[in-house]
N, C-alpha and C. Protein backbone atom coordinates (compact mmCIF):
# COMPACT_ATOMS: atom_id res chain seq x y z
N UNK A 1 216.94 149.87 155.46
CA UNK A 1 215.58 149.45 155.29
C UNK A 1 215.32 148.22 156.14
N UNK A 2 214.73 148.17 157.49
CA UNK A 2 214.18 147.14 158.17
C UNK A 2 213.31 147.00 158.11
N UNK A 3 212.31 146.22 158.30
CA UNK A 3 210.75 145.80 157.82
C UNK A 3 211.23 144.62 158.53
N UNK A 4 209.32 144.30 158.70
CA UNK A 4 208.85 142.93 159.63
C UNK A 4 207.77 142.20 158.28
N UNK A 5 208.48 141.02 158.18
CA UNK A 5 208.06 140.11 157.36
C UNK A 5 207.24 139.05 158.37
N UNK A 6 205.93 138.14 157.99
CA UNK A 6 205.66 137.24 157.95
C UNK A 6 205.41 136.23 157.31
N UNK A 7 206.00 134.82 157.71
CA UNK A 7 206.20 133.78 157.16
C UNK A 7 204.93 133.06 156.82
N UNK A 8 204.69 133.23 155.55
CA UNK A 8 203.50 132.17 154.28
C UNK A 8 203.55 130.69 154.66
N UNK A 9 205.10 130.46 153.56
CA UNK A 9 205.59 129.42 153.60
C UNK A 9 206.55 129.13 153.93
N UNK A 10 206.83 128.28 154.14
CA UNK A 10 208.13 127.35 154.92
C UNK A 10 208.65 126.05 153.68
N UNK A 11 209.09 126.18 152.34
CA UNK A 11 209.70 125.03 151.83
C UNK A 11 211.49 124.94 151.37
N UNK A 12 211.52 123.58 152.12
CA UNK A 12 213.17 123.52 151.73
C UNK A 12 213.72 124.52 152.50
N UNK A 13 214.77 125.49 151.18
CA UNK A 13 215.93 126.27 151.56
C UNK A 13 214.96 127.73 151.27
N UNK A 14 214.14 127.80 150.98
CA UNK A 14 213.69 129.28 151.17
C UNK A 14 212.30 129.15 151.54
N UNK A 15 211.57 130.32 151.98
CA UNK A 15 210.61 131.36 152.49
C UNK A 15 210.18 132.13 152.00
N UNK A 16 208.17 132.30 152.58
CA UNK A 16 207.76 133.13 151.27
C UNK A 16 207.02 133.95 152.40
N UNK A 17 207.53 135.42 152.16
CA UNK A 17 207.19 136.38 153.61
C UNK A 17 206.12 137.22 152.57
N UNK A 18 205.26 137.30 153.64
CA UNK A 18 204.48 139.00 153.57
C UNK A 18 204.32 139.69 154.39
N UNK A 19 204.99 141.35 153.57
CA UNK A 19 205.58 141.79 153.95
C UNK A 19 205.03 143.16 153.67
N UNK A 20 204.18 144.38 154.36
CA UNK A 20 203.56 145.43 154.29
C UNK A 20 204.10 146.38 154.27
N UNK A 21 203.82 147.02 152.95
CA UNK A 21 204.33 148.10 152.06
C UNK A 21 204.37 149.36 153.08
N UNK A 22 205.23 150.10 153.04
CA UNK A 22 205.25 151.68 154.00
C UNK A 22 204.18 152.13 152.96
N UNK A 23 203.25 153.18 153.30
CA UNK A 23 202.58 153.84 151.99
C UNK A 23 203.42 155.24 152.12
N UNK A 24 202.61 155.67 150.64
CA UNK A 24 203.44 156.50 150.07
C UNK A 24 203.26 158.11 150.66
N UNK A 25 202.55 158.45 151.88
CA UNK A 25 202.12 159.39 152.18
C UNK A 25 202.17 159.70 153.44
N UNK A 26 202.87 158.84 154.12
CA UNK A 26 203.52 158.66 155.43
C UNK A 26 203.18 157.92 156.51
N UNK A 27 201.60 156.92 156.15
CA UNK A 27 201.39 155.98 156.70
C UNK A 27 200.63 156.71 157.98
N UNK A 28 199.97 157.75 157.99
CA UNK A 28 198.84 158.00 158.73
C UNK A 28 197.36 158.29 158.19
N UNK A 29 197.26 156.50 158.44
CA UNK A 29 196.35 156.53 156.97
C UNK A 29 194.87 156.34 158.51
N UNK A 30 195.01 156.40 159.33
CA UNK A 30 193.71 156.68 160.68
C UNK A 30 192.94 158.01 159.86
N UNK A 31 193.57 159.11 159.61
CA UNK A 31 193.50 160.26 159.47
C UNK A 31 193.16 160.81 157.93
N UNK A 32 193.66 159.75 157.05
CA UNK A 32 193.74 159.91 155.56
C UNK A 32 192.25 159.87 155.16
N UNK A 33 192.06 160.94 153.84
CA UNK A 33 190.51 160.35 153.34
C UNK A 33 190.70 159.80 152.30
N UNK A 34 191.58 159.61 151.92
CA UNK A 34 192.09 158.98 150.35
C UNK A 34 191.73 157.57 150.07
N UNK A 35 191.60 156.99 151.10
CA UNK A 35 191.20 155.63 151.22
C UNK A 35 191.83 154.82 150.34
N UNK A 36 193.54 155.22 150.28
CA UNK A 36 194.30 154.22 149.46
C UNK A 36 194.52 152.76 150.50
N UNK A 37 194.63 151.74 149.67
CA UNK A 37 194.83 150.01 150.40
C UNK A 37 196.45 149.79 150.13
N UNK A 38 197.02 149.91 150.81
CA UNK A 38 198.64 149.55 151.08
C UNK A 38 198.20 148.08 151.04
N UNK A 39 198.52 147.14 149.76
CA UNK A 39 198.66 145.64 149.87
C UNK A 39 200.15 145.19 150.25
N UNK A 40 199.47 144.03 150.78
CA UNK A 40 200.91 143.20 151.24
C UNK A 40 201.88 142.75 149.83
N UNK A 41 203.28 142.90 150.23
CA UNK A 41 204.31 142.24 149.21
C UNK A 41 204.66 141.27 149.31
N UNK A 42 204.70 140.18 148.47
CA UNK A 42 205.18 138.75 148.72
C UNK A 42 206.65 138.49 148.06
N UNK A 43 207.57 138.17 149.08
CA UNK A 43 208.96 137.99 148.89
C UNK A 43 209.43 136.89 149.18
N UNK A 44 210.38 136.75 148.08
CA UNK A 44 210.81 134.82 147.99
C UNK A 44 212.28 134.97 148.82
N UNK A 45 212.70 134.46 149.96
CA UNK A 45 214.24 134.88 150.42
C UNK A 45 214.41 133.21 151.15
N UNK A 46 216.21 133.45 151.03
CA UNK A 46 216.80 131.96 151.52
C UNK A 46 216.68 132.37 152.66
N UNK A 47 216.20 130.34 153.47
CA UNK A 47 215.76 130.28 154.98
C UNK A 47 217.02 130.04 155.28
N UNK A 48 217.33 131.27 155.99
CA UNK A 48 218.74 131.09 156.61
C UNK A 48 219.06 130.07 157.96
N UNK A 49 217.95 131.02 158.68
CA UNK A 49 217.66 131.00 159.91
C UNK A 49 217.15 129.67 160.49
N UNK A 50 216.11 129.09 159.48
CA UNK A 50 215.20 127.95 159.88
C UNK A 50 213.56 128.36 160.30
N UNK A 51 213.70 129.69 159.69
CA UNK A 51 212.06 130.01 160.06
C UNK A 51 210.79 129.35 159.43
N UNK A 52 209.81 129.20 160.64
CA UNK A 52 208.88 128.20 160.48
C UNK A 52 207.61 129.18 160.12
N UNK A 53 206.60 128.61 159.18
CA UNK A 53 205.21 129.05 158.85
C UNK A 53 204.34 130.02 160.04
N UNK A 54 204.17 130.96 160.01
CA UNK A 54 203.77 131.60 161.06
C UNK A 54 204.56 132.55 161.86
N UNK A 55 205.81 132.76 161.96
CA UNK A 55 206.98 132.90 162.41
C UNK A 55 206.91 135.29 161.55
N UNK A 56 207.23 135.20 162.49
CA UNK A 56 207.76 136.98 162.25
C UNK A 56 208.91 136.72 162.15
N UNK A 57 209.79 137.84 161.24
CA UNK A 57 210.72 137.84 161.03
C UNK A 57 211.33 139.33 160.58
N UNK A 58 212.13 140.08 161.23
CA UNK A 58 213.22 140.98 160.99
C UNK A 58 213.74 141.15 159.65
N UNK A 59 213.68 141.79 158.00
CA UNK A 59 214.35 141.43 156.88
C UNK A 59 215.09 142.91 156.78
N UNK A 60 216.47 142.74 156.46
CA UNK A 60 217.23 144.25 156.06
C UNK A 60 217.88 144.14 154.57
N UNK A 61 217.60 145.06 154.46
CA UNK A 61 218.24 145.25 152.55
C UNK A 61 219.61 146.01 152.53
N UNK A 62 220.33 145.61 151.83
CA UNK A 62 221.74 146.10 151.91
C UNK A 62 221.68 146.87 150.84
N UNK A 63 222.05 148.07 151.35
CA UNK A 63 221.69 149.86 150.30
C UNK A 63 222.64 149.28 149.34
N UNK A 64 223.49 149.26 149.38
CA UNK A 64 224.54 148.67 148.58
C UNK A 64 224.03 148.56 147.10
N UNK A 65 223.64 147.11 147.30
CA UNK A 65 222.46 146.14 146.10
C UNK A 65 221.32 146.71 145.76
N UNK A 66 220.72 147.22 146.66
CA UNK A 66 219.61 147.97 146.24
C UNK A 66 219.70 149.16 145.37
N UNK A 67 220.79 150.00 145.99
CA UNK A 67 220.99 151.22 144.80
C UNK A 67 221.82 150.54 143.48
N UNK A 68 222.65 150.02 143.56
CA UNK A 68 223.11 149.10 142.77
C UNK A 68 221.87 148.71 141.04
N UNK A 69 221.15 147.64 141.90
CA UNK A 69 219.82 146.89 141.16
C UNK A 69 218.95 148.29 140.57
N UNK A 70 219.11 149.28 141.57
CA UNK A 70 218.21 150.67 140.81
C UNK A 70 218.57 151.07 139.63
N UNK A 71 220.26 151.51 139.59
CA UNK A 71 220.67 151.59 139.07
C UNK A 71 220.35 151.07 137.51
N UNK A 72 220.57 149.75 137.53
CA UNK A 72 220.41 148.89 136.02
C UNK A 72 219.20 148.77 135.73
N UNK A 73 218.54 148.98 136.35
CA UNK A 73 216.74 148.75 135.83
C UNK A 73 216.75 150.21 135.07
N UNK A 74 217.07 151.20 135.65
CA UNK A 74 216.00 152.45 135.10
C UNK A 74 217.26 152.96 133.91
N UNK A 75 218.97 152.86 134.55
CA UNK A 75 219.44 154.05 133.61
C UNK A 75 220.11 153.06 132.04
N UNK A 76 220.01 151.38 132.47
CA UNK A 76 220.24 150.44 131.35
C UNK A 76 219.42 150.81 130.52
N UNK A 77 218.06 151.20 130.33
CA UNK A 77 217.48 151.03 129.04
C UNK A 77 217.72 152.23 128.85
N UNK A 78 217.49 153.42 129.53
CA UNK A 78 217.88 154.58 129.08
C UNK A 78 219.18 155.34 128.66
N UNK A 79 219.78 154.25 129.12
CA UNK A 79 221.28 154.84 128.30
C UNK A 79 221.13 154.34 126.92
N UNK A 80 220.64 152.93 126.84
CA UNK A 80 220.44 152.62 125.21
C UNK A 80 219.38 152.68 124.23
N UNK A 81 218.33 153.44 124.52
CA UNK A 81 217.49 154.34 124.38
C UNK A 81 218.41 155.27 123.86
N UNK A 82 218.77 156.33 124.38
CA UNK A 82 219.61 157.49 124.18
C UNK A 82 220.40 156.90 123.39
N UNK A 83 221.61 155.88 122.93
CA UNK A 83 222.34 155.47 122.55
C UNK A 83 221.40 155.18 121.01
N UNK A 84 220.82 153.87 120.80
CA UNK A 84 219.69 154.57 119.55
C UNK A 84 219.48 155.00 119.18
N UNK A 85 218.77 156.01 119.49
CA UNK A 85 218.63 157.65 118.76
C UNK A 85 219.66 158.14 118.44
N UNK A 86 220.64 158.67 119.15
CA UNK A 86 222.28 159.06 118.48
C UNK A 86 222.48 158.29 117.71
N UNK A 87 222.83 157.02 117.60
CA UNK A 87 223.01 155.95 116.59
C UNK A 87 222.66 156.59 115.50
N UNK A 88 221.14 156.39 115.49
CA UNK A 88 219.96 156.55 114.31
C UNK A 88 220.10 157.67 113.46
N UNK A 89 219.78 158.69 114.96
CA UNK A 89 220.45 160.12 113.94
C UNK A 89 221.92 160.23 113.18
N UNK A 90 222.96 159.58 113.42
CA UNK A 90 224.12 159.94 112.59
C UNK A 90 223.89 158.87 111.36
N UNK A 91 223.23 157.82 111.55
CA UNK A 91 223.40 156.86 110.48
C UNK A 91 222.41 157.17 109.06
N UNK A 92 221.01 157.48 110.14
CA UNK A 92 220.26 157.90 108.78
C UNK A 92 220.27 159.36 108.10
N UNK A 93 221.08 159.68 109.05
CA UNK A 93 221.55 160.98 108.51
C UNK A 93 222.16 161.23 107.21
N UNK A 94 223.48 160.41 107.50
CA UNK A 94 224.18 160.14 106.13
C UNK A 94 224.04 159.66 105.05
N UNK A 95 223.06 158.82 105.28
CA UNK A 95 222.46 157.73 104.39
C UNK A 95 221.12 158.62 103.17
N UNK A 96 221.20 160.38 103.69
CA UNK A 96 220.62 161.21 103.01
C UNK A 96 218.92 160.83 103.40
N UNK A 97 218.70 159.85 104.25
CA UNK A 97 216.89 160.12 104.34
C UNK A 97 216.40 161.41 104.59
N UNK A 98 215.22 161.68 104.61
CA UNK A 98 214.75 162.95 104.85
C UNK A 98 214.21 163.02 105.82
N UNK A 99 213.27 161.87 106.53
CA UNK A 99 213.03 161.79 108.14
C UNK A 99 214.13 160.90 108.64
N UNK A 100 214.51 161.17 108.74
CA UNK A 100 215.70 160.39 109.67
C UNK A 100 215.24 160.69 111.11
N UNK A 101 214.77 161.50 111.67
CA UNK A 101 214.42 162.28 113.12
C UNK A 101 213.20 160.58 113.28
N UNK A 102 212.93 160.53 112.72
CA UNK A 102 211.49 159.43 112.84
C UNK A 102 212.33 158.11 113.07
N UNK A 103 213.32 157.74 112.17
CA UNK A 103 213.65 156.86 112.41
C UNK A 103 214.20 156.54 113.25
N UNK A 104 215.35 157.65 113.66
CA UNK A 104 216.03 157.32 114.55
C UNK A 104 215.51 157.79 116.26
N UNK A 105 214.19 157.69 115.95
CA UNK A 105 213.52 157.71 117.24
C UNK A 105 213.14 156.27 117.28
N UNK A 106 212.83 155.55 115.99
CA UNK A 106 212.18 154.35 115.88
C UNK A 106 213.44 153.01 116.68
N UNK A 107 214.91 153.83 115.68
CA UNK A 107 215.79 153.05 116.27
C UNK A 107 215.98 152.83 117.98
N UNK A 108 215.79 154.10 118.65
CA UNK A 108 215.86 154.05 119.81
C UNK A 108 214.97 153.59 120.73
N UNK A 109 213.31 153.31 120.24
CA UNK A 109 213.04 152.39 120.78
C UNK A 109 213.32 150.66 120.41
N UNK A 110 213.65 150.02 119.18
CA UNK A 110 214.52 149.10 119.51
C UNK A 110 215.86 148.98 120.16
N UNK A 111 216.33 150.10 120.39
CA UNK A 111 217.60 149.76 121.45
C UNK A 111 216.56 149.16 123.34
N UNK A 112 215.87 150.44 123.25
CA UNK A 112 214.95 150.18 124.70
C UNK A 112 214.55 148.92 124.82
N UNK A 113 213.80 148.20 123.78
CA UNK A 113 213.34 147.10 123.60
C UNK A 113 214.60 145.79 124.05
N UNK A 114 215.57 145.99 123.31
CA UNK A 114 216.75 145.18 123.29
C UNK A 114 217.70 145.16 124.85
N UNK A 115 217.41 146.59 125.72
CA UNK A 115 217.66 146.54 126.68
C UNK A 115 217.02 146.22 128.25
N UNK A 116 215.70 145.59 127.58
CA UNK A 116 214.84 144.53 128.80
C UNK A 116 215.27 143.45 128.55
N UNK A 117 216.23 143.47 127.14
CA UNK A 117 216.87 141.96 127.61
C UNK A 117 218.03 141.40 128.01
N UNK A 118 218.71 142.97 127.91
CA UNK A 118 219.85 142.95 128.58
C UNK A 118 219.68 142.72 129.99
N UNK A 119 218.71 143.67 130.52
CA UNK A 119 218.55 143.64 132.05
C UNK A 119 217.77 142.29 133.03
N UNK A 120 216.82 141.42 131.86
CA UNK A 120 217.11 140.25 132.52
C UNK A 120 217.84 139.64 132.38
N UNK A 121 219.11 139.78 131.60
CA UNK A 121 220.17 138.77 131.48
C UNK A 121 221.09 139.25 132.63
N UNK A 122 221.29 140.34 132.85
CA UNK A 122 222.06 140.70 134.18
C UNK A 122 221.12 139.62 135.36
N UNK A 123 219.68 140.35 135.57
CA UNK A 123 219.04 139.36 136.47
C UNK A 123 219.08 138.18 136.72
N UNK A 124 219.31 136.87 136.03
CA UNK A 124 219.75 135.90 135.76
C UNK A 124 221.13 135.94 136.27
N UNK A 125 221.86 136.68 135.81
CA UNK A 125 222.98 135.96 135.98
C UNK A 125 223.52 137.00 138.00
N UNK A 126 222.99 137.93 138.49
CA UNK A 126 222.78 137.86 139.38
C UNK A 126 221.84 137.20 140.88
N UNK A 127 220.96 136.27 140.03
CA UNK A 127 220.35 135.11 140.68
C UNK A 127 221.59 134.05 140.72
N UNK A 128 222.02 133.51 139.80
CA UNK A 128 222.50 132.69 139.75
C UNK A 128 224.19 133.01 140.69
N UNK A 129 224.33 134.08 141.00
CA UNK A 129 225.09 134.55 142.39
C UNK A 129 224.62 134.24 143.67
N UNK A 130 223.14 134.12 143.67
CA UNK A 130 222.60 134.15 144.98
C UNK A 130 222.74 135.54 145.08
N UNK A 131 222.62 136.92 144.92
CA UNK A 131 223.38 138.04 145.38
C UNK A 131 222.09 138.58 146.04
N UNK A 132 221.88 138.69 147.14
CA UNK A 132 220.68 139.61 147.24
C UNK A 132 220.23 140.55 147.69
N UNK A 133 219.30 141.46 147.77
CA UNK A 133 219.89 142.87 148.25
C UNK A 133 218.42 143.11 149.33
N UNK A 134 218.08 141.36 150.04
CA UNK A 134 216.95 141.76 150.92
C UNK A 134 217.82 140.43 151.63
N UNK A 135 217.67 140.81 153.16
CA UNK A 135 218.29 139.28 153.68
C UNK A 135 217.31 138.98 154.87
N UNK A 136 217.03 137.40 155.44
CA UNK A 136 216.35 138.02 157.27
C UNK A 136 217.16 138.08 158.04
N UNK A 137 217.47 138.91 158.83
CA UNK A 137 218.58 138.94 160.04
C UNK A 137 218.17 138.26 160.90
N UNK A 138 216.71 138.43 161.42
CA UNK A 138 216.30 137.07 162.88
C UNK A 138 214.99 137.38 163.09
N UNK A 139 214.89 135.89 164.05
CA UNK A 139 213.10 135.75 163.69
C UNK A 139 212.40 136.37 165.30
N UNK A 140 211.42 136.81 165.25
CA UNK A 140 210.73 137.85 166.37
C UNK A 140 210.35 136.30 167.26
């Protein structure tokens, strides 16, 4: 993933690029009647380089981190989601309720719930790596 960022701001040790979205339809939008608006993305990344306000810049994402970060966003809550409900169903099962199916749907959305906070606690503590899965390679 290469993309051309431009430089907002310039403070300290990082940079605040915008940075224009591919659209979702292949970006022959001359031709499109859909009249969708591809807005710009604003991305916070360390000034490696020393790039100044105004400044183009080259940014590549390392598939790596990126499939990685995909990863924990979508299948973290849904594994404990799923995990919930199984829970729910064997527990209120036994426990002789008669909707148990209700509950232990109920349980599984507090697992979901409980696992946005798992996943900013990963986030956090992969900030606090610096780890990042967008970098700038060099300025135009």
């Amino acid at each position: 993933m290469d993309q051309i960022g431009f430089v907002r701001k310039a403070n300290g040790e990082n940079i605040e690029l915008e940075v224009r979205r591919v659209s979702g339809c292949g970006g022959g939008c001359s031709t499109c009647s859909s009249n969708c608006e591809v807005a710009p993305h604003i991305v916070t990344l360390p000034n490696e380089l020393n790039a100044k306000v105004g400044d183009f810049v080259e940014i590549k994402g390392n598939t790596k981190n990126i499939l990685k970060y995909t990863f924990i966003v979508y299948m973290v809550p849904f594994v404990l989601f799923i995990i919930g409900i199984v829970l729910g169903n064997m527990v209120f099962k036994d426990m002789g309720i008669s909707s148990y199916e209700i509950l232990s749907f109920l349980m599984g959305v507090v697992f979901l719930g409980l696992s946005f906070i798992v996943v900013k606690l990963i986030d956090k503590r992969i900030e606090k790596k610096r780890e990042t899965s967008i970098s700038v390679v060099r300025i135009l």
